[in-house]
C-alpha atoms as a PDB file:
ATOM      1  CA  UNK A   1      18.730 139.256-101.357  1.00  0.00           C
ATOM      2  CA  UNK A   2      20.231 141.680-103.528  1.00  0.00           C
ATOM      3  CA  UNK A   3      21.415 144.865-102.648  1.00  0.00           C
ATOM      4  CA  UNK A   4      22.260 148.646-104.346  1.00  0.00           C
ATOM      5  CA  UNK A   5      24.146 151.086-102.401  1.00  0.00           C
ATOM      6  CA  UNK A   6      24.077 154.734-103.091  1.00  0.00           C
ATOM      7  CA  UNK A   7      26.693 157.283-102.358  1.00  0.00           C
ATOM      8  CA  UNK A   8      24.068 160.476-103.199  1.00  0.00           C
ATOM      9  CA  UNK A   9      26.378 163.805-103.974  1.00  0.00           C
ATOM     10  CA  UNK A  10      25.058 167.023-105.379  1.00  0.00           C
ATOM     11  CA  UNK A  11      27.452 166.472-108.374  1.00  0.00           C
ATOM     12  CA  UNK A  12      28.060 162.885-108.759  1.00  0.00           C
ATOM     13  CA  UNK A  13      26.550 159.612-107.450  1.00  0.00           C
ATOM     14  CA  UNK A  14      28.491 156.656-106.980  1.00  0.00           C
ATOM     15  CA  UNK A  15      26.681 153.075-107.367  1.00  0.00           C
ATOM     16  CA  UNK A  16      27.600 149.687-105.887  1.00  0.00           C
ATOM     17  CA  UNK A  17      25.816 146.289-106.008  1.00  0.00           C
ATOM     18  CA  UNK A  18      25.581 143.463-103.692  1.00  0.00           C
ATOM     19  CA  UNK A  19      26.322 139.539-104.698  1.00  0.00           C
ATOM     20  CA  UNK A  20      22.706 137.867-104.644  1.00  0.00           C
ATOM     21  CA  UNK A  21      24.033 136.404-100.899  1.00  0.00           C
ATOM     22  CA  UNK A  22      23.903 140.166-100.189  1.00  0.00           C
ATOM     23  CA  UNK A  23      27.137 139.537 -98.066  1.00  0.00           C
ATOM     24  CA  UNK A  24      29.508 141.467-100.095  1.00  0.00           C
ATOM     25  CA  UNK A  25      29.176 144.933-102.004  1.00  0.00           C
ATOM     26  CA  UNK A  26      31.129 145.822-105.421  1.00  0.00           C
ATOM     27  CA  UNK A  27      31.682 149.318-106.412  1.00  0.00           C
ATOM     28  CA  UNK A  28      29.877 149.661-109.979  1.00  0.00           C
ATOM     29  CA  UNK A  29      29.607 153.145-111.384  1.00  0.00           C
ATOM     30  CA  UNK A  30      29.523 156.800-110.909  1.00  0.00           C
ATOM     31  CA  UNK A  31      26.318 158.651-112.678  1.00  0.00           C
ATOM     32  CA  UNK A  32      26.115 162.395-112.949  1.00  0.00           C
ATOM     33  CA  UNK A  33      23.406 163.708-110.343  1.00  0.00           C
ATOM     34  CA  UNK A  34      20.647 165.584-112.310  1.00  0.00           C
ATOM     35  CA  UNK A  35      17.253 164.957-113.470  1.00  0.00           C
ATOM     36  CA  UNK A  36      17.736 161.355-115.225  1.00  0.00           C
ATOM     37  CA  UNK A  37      19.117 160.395-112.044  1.00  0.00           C
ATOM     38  CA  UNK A  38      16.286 158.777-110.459  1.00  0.00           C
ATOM     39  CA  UNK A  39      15.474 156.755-113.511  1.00  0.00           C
ATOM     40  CA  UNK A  40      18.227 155.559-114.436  1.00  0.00           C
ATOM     41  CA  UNK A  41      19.113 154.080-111.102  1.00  0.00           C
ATOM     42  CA  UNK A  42      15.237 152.229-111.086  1.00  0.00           C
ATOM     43  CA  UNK A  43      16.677 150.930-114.496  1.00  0.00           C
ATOM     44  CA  UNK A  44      19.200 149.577-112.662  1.00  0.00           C
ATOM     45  CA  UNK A  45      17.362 148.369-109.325  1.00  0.00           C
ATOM     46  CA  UNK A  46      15.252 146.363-111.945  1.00  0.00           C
ATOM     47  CA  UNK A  47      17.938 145.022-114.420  1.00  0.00           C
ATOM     48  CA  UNK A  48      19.705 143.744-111.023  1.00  0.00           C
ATOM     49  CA  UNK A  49      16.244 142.430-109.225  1.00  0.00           C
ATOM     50  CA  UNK A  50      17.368 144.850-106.638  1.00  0.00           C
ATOM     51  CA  UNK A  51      15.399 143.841-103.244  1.00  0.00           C
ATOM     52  CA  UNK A  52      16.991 146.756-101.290  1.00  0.00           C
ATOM     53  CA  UNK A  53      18.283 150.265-101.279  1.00  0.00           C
ATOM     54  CA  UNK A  54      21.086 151.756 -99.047  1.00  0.00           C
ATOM     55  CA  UNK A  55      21.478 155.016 -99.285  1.00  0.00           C
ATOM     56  CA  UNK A  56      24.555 156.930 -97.908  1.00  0.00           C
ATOM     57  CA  UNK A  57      22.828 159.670 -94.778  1.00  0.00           C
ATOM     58  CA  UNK A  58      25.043 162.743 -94.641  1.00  0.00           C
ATOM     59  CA  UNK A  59      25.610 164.009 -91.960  1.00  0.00           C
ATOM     60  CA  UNK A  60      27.623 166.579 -89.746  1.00  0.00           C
ATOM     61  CA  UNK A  61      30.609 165.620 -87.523  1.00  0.00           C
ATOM     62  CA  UNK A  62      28.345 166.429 -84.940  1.00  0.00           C
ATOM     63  CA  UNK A  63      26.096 163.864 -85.829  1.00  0.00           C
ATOM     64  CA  UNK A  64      23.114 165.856 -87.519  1.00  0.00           C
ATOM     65  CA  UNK A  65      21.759 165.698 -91.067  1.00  0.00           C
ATOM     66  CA  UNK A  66      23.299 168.211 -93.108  1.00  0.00           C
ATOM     67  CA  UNK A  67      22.296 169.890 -96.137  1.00  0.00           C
ATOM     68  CA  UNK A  68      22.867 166.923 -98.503  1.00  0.00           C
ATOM     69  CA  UNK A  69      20.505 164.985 -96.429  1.00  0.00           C
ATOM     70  CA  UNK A  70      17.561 166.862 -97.612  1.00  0.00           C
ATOM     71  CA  UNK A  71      18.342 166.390-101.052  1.00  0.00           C
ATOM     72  CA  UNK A  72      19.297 162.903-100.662  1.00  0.00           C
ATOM     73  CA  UNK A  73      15.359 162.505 -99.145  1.00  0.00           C
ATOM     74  CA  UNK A  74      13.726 164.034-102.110  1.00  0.00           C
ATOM     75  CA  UNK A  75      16.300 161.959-104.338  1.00  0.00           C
ATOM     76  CA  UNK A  76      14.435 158.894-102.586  1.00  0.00           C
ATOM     77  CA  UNK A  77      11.255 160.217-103.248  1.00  0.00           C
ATOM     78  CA  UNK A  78      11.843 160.306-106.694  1.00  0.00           C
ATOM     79  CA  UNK A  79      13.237 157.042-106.717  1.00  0.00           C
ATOM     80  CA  UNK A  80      10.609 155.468-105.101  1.00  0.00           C
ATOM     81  CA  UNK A  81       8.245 156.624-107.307  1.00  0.00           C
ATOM     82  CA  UNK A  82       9.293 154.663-110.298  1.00  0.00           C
ATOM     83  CA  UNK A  83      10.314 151.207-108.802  1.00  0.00           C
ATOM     84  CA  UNK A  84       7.968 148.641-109.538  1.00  0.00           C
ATOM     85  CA  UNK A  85       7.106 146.734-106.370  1.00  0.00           C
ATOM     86  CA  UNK A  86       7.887 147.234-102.818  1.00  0.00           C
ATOM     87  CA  UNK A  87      11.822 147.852-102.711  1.00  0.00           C
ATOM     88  CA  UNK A  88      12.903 148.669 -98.974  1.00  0.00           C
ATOM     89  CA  UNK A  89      15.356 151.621 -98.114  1.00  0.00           C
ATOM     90  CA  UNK A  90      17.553 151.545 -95.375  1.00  0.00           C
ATOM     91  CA  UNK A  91      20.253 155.116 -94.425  1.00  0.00           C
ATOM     92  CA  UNK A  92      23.647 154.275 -93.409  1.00  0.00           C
ATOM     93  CA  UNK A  93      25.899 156.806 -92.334  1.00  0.00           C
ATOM     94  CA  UNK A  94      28.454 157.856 -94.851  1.00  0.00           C
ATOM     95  CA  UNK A  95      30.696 160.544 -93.195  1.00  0.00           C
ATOM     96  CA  UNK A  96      34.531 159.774 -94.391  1.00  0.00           C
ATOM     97  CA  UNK A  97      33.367 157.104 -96.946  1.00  0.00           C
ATOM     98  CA  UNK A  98      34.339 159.594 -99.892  1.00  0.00           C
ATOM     99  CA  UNK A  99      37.950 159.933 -98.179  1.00  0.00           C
ATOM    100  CA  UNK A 100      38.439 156.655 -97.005  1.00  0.00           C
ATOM    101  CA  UNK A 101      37.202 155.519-100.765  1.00  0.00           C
ATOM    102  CA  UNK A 102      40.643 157.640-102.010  1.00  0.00           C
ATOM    103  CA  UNK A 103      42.684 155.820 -99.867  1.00  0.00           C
ATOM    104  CA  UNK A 104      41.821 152.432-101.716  1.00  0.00           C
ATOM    105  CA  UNK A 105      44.637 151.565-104.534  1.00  0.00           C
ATOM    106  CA  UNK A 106      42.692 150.617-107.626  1.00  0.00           C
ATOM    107  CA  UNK A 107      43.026 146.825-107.767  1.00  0.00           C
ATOM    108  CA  UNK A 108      39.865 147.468-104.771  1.00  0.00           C
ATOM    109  CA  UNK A 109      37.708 148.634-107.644  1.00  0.00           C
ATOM    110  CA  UNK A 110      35.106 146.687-109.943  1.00  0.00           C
ATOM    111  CA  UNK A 111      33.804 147.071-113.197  1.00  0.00           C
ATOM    112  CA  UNK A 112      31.675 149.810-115.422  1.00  0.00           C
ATOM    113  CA  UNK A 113      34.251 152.538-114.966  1.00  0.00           C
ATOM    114  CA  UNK A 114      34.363 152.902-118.546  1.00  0.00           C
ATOM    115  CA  UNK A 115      31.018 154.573-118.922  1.00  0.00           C
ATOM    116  CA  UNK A 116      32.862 157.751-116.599  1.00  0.00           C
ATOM    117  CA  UNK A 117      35.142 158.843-119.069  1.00  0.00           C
ATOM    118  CA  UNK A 118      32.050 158.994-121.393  1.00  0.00           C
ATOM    119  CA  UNK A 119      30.173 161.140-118.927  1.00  0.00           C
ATOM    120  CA  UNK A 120      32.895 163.337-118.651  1.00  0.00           C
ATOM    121  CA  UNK A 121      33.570 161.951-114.888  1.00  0.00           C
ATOM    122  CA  UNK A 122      37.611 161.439-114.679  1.00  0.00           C
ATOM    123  CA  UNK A 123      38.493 157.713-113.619  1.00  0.00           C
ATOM    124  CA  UNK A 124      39.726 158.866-110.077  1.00  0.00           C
ATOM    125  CA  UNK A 125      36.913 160.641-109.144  1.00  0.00           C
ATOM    126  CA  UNK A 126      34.342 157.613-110.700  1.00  0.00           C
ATOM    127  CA  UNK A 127      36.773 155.380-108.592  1.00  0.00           C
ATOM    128  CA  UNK A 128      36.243 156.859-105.203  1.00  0.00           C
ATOM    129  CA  UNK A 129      32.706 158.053-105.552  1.00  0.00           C
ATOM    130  CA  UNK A 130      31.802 154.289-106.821  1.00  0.00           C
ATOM    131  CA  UNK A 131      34.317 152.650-104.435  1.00  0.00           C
ATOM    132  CA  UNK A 132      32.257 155.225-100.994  1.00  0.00           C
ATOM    133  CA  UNK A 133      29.236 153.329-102.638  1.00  0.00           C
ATOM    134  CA  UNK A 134      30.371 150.296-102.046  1.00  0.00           C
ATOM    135  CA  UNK A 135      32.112 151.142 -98.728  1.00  0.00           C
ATOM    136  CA  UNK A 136      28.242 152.170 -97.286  1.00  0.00           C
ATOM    137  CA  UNK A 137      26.748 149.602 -98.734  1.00  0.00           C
ATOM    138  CA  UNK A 138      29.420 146.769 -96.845  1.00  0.00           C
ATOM    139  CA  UNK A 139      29.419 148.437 -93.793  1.00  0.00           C
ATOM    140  CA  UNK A 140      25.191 147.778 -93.846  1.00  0.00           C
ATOM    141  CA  UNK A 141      25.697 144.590 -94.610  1.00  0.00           C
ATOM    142  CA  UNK A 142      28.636 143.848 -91.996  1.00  0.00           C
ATOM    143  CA  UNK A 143      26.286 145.307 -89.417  1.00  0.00           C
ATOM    144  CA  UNK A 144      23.114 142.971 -90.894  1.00  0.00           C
ATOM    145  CA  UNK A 145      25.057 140.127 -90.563  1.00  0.00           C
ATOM    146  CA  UNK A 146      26.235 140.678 -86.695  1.00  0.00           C
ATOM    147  CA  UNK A 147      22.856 141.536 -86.183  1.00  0.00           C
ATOM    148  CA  UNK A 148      21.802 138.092 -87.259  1.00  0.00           C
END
């Protein structure tokens, strides 16, 4: 089963893709979060034969949703609305995946980084937002697998 992990930002969204095992998540780009957003990820979910979505849930240090949340749920919505077929979502908690993402030198990093400095998006900020993608995205799959 293939996999896309989404690290949703009011700015910036950061993209990462399962192998086809879905046992291991790649950091693949950073989009600009505005109104193409939601198709051009379904693009993606269908040029990939994406069978799942994980989706970053932002929350407080508290443990609450925060304000991102809300727009991460209409986000969805949107989403949702153009996939073709039944594609399942899943929320994993992403506090400190942005951080920790920073942290990473940038041999940790994948491909389609290029399309950033297109977008305007500078290469460390692509990295890390791409790279908190990914980190979401492995720690639902880590937690799929022990579950198993």
């Amino acid at each position: 089963m293939k996999y896309i992990g989404i690290d949703y930002g009011t700015k910036k969204t950061g993209i990462a893709f399962s192998d086809e095992s879905g046992s291991l998540a790649f950091p693949r780009e950073v989009l600009a979060t505005d109104k193409f957003l939601p198709s051009l990820v379904a693009d993606m979910i269908a040029s990939e034969q994406v069978e799942s979505i994980v989706i970053g849930e932002s929350r407080t240090l508290k443990g609450g949703l925060n304000s991102v949340a809300e727009d991460t749920v209409g986000f969805i919505s949107s989403l949702k609305a153009l996939v073709v077929g039944v594609v399942e979502v899943h929320y994993e908690d992403e506090r400190f995946t942005t951080k920790q993402a920073r942290t990473l030198p940038s041999e940790h990093t994948a491909r389609g980084f290029l399309a950033n400095k297109r977008k305007g998006i500078s290469k460390v900020a692509g990295l890390a937002d791409a790279q908190a993608a990914a980190i979401i995205l492995q720690s639902f799959l880590d937690k799929r697998r022990n579950l198993s």
